[in-house]
Protein backbone atom coordinates (compact mmCIF):
# COMPACT_ATOMS: atom_id res chain seq x y z
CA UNK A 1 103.08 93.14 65.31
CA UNK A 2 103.42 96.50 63.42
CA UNK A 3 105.13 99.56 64.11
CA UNK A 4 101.99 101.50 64.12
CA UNK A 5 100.52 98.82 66.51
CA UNK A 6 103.44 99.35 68.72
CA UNK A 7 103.56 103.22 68.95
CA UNK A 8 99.58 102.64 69.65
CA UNK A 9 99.66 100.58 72.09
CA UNK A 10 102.44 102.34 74.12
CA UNK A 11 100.81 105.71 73.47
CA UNK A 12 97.24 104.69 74.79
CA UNK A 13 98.93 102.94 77.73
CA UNK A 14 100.97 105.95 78.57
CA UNK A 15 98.01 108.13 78.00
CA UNK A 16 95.25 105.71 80.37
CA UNK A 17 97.91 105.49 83.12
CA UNK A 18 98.08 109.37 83.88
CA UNK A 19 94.43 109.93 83.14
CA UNK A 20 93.82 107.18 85.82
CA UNK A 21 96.55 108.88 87.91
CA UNK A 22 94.49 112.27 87.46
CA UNK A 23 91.48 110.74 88.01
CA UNK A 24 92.33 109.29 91.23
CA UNK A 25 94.02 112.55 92.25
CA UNK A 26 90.81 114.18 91.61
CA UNK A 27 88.76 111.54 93.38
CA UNK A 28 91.10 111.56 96.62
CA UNK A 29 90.51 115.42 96.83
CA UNK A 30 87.12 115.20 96.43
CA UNK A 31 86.97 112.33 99.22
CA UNK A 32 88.86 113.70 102.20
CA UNK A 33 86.43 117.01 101.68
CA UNK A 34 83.22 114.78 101.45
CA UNK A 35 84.28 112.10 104.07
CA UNK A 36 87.14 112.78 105.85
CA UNK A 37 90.41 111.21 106.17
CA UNK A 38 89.24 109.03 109.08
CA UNK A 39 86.26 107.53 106.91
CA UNK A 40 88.39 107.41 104.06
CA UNK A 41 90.74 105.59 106.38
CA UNK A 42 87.85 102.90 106.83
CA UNK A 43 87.32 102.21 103.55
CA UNK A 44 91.29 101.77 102.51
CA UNK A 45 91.10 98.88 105.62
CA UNK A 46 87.94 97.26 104.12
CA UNK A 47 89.50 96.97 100.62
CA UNK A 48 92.88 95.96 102.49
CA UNK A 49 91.26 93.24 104.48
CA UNK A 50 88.89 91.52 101.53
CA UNK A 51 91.72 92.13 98.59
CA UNK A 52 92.95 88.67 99.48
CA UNK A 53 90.45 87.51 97.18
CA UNK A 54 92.92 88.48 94.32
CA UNK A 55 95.16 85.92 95.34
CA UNK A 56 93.31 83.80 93.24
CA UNK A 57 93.15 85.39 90.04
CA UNK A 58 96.83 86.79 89.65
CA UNK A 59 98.27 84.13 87.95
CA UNK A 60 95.22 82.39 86.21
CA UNK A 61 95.05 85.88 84.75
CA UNK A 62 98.84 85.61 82.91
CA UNK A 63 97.41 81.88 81.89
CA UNK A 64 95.04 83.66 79.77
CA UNK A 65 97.03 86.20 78.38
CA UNK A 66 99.40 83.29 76.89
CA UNK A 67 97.20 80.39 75.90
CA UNK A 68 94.15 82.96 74.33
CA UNK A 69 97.61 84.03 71.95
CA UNK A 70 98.06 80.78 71.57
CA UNK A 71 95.23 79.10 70.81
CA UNK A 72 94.53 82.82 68.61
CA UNK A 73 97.49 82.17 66.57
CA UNK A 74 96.42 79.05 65.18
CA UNK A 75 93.07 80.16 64.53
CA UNK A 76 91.34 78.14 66.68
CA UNK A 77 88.47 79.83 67.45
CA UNK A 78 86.18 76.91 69.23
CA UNK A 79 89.25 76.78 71.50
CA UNK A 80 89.42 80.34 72.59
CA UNK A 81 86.06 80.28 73.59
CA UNK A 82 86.23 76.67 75.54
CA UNK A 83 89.28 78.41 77.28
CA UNK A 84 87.65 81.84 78.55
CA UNK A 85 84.49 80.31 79.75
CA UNK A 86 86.48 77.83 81.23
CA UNK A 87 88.67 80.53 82.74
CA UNK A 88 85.44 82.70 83.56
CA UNK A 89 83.68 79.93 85.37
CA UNK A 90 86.34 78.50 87.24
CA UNK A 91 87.82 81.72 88.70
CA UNK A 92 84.68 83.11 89.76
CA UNK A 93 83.07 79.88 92.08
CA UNK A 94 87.04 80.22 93.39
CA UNK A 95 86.85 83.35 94.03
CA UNK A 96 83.06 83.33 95.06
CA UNK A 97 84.01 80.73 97.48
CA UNK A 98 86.98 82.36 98.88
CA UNK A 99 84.94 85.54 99.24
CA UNK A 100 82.18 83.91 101.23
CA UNK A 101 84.86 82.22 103.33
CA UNK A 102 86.69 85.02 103.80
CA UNK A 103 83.42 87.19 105.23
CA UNK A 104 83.88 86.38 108.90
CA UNK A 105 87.32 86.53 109.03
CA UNK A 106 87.35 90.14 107.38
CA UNK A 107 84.28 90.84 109.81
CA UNK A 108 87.01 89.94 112.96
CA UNK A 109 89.83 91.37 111.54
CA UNK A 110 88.15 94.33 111.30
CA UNK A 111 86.54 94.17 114.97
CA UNK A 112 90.10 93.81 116.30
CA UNK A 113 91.78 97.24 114.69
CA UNK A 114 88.91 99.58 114.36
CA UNK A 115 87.75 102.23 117.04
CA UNK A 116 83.77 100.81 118.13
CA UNK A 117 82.32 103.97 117.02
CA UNK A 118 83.30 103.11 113.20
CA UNK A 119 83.01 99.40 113.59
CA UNK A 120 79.51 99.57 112.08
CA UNK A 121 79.91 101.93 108.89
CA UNK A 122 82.94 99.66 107.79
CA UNK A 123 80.44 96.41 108.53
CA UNK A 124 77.67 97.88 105.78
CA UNK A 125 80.04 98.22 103.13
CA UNK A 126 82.12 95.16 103.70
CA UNK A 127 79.77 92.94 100.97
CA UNK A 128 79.46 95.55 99.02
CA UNK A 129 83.42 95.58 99.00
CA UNK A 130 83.70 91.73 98.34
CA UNK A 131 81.86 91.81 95.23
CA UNK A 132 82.85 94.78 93.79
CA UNK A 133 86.37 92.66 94.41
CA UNK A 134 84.50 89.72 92.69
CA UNK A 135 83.68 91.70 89.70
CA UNK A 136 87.10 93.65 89.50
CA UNK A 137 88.58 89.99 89.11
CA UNK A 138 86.38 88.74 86.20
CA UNK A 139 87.00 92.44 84.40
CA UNK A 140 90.48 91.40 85.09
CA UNK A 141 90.29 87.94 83.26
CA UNK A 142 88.31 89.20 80.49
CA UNK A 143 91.10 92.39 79.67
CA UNK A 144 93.65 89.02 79.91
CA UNK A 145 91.56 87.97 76.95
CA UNK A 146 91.83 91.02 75.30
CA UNK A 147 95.12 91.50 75.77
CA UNK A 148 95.72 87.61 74.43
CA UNK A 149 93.94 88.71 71.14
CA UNK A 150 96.16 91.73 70.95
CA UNK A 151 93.83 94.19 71.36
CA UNK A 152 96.04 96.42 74.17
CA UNK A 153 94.12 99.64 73.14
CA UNK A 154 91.26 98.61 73.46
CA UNK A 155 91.83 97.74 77.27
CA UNK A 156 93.38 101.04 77.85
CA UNK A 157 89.85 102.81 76.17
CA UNK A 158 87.89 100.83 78.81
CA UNK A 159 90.36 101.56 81.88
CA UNK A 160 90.11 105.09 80.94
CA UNK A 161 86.00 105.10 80.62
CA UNK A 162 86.03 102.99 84.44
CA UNK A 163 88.35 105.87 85.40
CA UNK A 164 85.87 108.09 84.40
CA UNK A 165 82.73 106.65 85.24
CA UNK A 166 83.52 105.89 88.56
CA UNK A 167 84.71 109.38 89.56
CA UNK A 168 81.25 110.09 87.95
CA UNK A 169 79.27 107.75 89.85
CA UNK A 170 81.56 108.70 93.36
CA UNK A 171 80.48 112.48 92.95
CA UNK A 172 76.68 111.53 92.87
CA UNK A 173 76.55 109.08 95.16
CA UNK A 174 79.15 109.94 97.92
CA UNK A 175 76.92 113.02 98.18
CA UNK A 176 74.04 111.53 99.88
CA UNK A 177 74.96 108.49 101.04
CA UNK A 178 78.57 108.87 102.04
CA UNK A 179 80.77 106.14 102.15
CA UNK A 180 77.95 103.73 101.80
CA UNK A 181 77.78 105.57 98.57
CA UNK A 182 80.87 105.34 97.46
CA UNK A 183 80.86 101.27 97.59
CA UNK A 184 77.89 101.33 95.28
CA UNK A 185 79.83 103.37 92.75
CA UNK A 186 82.43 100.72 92.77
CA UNK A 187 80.51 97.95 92.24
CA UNK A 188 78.51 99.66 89.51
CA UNK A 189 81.43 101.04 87.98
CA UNK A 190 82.60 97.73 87.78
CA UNK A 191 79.61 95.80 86.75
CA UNK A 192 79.55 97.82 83.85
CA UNK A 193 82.96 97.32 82.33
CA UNK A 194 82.26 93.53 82.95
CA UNK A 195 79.15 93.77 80.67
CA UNK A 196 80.97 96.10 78.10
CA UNK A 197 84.14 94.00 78.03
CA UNK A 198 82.17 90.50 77.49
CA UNK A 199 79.91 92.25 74.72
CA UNK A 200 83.72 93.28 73.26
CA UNK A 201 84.71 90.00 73.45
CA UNK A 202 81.55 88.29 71.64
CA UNK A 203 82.37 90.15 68.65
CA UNK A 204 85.43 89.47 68.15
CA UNK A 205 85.40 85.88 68.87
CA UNK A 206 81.82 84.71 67.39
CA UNK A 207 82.28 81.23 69.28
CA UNK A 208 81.33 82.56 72.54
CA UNK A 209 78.19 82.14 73.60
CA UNK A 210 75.78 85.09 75.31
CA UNK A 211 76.27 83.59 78.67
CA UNK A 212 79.45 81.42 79.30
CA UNK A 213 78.22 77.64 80.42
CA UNK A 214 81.68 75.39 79.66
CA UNK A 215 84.29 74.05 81.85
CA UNK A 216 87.14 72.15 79.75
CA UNK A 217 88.94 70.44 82.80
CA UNK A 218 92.40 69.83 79.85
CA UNK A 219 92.26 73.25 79.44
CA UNK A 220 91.65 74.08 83.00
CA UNK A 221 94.54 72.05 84.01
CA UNK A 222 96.91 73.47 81.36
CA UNK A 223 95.90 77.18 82.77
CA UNK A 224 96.46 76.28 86.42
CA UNK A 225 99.71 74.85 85.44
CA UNK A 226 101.07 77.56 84.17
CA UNK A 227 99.92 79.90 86.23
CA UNK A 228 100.75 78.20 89.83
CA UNK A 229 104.65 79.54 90.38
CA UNK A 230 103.88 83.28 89.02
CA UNK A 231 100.75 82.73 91.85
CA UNK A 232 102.74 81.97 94.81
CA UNK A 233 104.77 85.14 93.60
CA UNK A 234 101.90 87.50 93.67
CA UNK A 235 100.72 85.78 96.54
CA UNK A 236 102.68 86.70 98.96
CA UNK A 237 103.10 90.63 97.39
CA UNK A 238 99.24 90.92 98.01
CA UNK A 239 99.56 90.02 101.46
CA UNK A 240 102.11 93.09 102.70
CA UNK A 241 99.16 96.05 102.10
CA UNK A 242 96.14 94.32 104.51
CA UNK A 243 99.35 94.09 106.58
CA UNK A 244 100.36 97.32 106.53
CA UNK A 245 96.76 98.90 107.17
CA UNK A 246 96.13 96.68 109.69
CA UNK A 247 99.03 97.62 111.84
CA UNK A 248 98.63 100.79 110.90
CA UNK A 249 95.11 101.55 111.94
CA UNK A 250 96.27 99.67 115.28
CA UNK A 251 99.22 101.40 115.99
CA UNK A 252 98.65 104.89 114.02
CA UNK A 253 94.82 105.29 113.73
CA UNK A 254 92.40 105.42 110.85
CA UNK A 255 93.82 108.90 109.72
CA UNK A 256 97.33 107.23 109.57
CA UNK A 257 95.81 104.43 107.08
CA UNK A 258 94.17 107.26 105.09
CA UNK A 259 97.48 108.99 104.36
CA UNK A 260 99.28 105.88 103.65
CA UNK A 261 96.96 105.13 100.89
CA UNK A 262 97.13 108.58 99.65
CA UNK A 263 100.82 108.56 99.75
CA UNK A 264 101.50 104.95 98.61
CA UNK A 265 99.00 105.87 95.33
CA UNK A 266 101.05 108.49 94.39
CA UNK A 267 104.37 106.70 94.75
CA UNK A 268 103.00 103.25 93.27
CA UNK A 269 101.75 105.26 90.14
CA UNK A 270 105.41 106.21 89.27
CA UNK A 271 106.50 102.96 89.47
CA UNK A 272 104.11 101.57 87.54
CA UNK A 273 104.65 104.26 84.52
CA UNK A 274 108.13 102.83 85.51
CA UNK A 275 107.47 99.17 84.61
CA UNK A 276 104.65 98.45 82.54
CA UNK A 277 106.69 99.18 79.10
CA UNK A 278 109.51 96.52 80.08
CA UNK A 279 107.18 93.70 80.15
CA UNK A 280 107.31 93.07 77.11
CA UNK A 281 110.76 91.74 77.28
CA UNK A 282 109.36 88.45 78.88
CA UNK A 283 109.14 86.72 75.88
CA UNK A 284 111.45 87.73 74.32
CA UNK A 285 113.96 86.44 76.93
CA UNK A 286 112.04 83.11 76.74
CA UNK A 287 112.83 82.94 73.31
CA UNK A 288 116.92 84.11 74.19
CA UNK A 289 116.86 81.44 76.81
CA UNK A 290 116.51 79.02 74.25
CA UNK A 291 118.42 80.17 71.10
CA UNK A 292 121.63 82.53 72.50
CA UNK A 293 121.10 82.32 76.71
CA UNK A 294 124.79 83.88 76.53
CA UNK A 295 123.32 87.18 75.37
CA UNK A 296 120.62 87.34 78.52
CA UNK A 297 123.46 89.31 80.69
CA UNK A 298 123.93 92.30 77.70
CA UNK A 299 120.22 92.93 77.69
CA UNK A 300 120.22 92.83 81.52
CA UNK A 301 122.91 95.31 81.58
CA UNK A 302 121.20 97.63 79.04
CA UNK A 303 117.69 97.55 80.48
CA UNK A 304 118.92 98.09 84.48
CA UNK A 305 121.18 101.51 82.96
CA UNK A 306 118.37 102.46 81.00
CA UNK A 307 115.61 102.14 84.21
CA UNK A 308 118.25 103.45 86.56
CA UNK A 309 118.20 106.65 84.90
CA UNK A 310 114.51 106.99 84.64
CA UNK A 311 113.73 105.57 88.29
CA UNK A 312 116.08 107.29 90.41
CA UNK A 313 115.26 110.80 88.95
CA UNK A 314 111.56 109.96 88.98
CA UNK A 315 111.45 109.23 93.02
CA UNK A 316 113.65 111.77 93.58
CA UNK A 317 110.58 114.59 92.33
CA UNK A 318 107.88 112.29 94.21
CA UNK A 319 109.54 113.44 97.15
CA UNK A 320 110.67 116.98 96.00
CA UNK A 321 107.26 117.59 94.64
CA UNK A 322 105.44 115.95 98.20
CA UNK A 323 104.54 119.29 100.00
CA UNK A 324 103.57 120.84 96.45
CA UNK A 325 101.20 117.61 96.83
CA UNK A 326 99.99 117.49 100.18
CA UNK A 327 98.64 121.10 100.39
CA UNK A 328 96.79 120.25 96.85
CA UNK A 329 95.38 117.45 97.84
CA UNK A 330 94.93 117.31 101.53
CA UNK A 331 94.71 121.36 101.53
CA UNK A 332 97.53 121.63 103.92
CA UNK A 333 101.15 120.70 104.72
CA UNK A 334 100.82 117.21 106.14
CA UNK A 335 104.64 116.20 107.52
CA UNK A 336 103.01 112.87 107.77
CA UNK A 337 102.15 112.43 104.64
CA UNK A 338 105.05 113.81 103.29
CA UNK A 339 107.14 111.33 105.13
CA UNK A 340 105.16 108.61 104.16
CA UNK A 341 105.80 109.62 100.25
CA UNK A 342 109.72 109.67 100.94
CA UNK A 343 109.89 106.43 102.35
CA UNK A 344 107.57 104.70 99.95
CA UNK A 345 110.00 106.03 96.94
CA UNK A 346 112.98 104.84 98.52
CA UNK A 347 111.50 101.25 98.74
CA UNK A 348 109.82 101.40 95.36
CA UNK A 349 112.92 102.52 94.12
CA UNK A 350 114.71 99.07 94.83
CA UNK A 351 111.74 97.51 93.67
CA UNK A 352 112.12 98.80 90.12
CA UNK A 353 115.84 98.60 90.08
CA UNK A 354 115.06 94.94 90.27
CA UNK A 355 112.99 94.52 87.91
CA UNK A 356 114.85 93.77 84.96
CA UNK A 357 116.01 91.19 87.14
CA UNK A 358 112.56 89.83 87.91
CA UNK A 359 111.59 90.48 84.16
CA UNK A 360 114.37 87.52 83.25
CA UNK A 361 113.63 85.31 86.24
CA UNK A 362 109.95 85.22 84.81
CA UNK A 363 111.31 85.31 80.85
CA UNK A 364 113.94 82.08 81.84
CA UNK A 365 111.27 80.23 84.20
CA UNK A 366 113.93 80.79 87.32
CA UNK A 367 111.80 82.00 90.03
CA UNK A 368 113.39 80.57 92.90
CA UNK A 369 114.98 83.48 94.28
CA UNK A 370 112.20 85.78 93.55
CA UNK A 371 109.83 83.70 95.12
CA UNK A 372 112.19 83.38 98.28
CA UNK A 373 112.51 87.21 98.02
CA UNK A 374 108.75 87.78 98.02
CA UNK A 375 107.76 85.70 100.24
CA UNK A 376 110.71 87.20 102.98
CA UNK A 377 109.60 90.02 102.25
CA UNK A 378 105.82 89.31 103.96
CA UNK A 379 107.02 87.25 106.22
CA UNK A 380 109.34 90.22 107.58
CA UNK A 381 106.80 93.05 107.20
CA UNK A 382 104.10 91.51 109.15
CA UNK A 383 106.56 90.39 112.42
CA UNK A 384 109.02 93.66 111.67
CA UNK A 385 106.15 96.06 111.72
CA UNK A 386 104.33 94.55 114.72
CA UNK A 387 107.56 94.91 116.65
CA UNK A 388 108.18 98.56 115.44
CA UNK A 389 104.72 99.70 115.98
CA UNK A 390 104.00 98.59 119.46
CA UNK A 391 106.90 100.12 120.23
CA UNK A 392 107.58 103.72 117.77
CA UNK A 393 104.09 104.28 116.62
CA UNK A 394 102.36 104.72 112.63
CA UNK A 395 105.21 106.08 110.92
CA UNK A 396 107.46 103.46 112.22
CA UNK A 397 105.04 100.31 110.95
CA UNK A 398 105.71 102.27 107.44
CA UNK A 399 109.22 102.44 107.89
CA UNK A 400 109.00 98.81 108.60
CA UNK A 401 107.09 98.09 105.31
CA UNK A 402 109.63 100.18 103.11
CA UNK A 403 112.86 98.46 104.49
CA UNK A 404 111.59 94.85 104.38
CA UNK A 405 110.18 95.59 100.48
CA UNK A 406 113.92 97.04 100.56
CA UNK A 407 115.79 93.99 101.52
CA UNK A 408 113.34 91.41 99.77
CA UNK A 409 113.81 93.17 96.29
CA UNK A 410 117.68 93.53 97.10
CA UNK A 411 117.36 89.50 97.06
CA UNK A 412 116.48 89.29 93.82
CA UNK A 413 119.06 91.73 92.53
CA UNK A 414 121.69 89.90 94.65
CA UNK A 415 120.60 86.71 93.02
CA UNK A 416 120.90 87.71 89.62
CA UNK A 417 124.23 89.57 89.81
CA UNK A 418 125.85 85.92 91.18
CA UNK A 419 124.01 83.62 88.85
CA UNK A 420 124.78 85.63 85.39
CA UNK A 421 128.51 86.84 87.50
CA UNK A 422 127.31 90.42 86.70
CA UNK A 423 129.80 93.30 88.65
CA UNK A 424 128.09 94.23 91.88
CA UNK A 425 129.71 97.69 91.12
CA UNK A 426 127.62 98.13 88.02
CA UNK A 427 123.95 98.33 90.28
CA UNK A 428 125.47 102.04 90.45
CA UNK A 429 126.14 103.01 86.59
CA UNK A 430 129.19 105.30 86.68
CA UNK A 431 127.83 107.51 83.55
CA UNK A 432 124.62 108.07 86.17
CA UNK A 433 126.43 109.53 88.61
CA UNK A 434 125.55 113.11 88.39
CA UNK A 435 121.58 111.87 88.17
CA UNK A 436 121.84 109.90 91.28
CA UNK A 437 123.85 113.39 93.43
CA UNK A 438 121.44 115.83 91.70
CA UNK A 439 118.29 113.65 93.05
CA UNK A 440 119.02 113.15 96.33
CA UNK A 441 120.85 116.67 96.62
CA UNK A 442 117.05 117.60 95.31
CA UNK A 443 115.02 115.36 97.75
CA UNK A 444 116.66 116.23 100.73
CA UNK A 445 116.69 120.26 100.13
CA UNK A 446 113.23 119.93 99.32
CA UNK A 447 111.93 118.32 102.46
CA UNK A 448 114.61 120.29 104.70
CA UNK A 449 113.86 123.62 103.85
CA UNK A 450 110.27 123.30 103.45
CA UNK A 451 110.30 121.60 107.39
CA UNK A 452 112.12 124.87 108.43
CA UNK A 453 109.63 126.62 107.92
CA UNK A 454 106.96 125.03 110.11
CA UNK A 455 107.63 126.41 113.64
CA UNK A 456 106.82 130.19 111.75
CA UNK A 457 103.29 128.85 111.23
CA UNK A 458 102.89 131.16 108.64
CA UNK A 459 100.91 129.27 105.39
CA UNK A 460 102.28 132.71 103.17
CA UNK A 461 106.08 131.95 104.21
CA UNK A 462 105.71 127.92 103.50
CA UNK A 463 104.48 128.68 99.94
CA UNK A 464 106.95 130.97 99.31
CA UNK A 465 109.85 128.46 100.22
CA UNK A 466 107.88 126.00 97.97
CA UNK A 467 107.11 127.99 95.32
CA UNK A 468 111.07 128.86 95.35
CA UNK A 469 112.58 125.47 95.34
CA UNK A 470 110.09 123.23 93.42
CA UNK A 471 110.73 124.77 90.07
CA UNK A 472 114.35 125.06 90.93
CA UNK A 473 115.14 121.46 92.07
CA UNK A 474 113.23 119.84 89.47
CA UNK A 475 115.16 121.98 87.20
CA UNK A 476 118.39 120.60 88.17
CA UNK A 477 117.24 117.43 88.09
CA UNK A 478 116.24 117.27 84.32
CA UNK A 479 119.39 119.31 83.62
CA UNK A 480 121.10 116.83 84.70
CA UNK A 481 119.11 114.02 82.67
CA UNK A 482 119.19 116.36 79.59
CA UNK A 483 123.56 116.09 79.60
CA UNK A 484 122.89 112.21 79.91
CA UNK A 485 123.84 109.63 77.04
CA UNK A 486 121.12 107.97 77.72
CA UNK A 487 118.72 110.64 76.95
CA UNK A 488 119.93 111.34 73.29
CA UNK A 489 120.38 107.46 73.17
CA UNK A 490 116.43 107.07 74.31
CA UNK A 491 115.47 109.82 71.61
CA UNK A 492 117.10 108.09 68.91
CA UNK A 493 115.41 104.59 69.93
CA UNK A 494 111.96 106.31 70.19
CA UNK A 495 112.09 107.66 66.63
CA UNK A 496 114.27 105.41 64.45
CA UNK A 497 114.69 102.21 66.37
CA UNK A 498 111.17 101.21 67.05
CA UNK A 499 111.48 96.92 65.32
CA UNK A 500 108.75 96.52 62.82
């Protein structure tokens, strides 16, 4: 691949992950004024309680991604298009099926945790939230395809125009019909890029037919193969959110759930800006595994200093920026909320400290540990946050969530550091010292002073102490990542070290 290729692929992912970010930021605010927290609560459960369905697709979806390059590569176009109908076809009647099965159980589920008086609103939507699920999966699949044929930017154009169009569609429909409405968007929203993505795909592979009709049970066994270990990975990450909501609607109520979502968003979409760029490394650690496997512990060492000065600062003004958030978006101080967003950075945090790790388990084909960690890790939320609860309330089933994601991630890191005999010392990088006091010096002013404020009950004095301290403790934060190697180090790699 090209340099220009590179720069435009990065750029257009960069640029479709913080219009989606907006987008969703716009949506949410629009939402809690239409809706209501407590009906936007509703709808976070449904799509918590029927997004097991995406259990099935996660890693048939990486199958594609490979063998489309593949099969691309030695321009064998007959092939391509026996694989994605084959992949089309079999993962939706999987998914279908699962969807159908999973109906009744999603219909008691949601009977057990939700108040009577919203019992039927979140019962009307439910199929509408399966197959918007369905189609989500399928778009998913397809973008594999894309992505297999090395055509990045043109995903990113389409996840930008569903971004759009569905805000669109949410703002005419949720209108008059409310959050009845709002499940129609989705599914037509989605619907849509299905159509547009499968026209996309037509023209650039003339093989495939107007309507895929195929099943090629080699290549059907080839992409299962592949795909089964990184499945039982995602697996068991999809599980913790329907686990979370659920517990939280139970133990917190529906308004709870609605600020978890909000909060978790926000804090998710950092660590995804975070993480996307360093997958990339995956096969190129394959190919390291093979030819030089002594050199796998240098680039490990580079690419945790490089994320551990990005991550930690970038947390740090999730939770410094919080209050700045919650009166923008919920249109008032919500300590809730705000709590919610501190704990979710901490645990995401760990999460993307260890992902250079997980980035060489997948690279090397080692996934025992991270499967053990993954699977811990749902095992403890779901028994953890019961416990906590029945016994502390909402905030403590989300305290539950962020220390078990804590300790399974810390797994993986722990697991990596003995099998490559990497320093335990060097998980804190002593050149990123000042970053790491000047964030949590930040986040913890931030959240104190602001809180000080509350028993005045005066909205004027609040903004004031926020409209003091924001500016100030980002400030100190970037100044701090300005006098950082790494940053001139990062500069210099953008602009002159990009491979060809």
């Amino acid at each position: 691949m090209n340099r220009r290729q590179i720069i435009l692929n990065a750029l257009t992912t960069l640029g479709q992950t913080l219009a989606g970010a907006t987008c969703l930021f716009v949506l949410y605010r629009f939402l809690i004024r239409a809706i209501g927290l407590e009906r936007l609560g509703i709808w976070s459960l449904v799509l918590a309680t029927t997004s097991v369905v995406f259990l099935a697709n996660q890693g048939f979806a990486a199958s594609v991604v490979k063998f489309v390059a593949k099969y691309t590569a030695r321009e064998d176009s007959e092939q391509v298009s026996r694989l994605l109908q084959t992949s089309i076809l079999a993962i939706g009647a999987v998914v279908a099926a699962i969807a159908l099965a999973l109906y009744p159980v999603a219909r008691w589920i949601l009977a057990l945790v939700l108040p009577y008086k919203s019992l039927a609103e979140a019962l009307a939507i439910l199929p509408l939230a399966l197959l918007s699920l369905w189609l989500t999966i399928l778009e998913a699949v397809l973008q594999a395809a894309l992505a297999g044929l090395q055509k990045i930017t043109i995903c990113n154009y389409l996840e930008f125009t569903g971004s759009i169009s569905y805000l669109l569609l949410a703002w005419l429909l949720v209108a008059r019909h409310g959050l009845f409405g709002l499940a129609c968007a989705q599914v037509l929203q989605a619907a849509a890029i299905v159509a547009v993505t499968w026209h996309l795909l037509r023209r650039l592979i003339p093989a495939l037919p107007l309507c895929p009709h195929r099943i090629d049970r080699a290549l059907l066994r080839e992409l299962a193969a592949y795909g089964f270990h990184f499945q039982l990975i995602t697996a068991s990450q999809a599980l913790r959110e329907p686990v979370t909501k659920a517990l939280l609607t139970k133990f917190g109520g529906l308004a709870f759930t609605g600020l978890y979502d909000l909060a978790n968003r926000a804090v998710f979409t950092t660590r995804e800006l975070l993480v996307q760029s360093s997958q990339v490394l995956i096969p190129a650690i394959s190919h390291l595994h093979e030819r030089d496997p002594e050199s796998i512990p240098v680039v490990y060492r580079e690419s945790y200093r490089v994320i551990f000065f990005l991550a930690v600062p970038a947390f740090a003004i999730d939770a410094v920026l919080s209050p700045f958030v919650s009166r923008i978006w919920i249109g008032r101080y919500e300590p809730v909320f705000v709590e919610f967003v501190c704990l979710l950075a901490a645990a995401w945090l760990v999460n993307v400290l260890a992902n250079p790790a997980y980035v060489i388990a997948l690279g090397t084909g080692a996934l025992r540990w991270v499967s053990i960690g993954c699977i811990a890790t749902t095992i403890l939320n779901a028994s953890v946050g019961f416990v906590a609860g029945a016994h502390f309330g909402g905030v403590a089933v989300v305290a539950a969530n962020a220390i078990t994601l804590v300790a399974g991630y810390l797994v993986v890191l722990a697991a990596h550091h003995f099998e490559y005999r990497v320093p335990f010392a060097e998980i804190l990088p002593r050149e990123s010292g000042g970053v790491l006091c000047a964030s949590l010096a930040a986040g913890v002013v931030a959240i104190v002073s602001f809180d000080l404020t509350l028993p005045a009950q005066h909205a004027s004095v609040a903004s004031g102490v926020m409209a003091a301290f924001t500016p100030a403790l980002v400030a100190l934060i970037a100044l701090t990542m300005w006098r950082h190697p790494m940053r001139s180090r990062l500069i210099r790699w953008a602009l002159l070290k990009v491979p060809a």
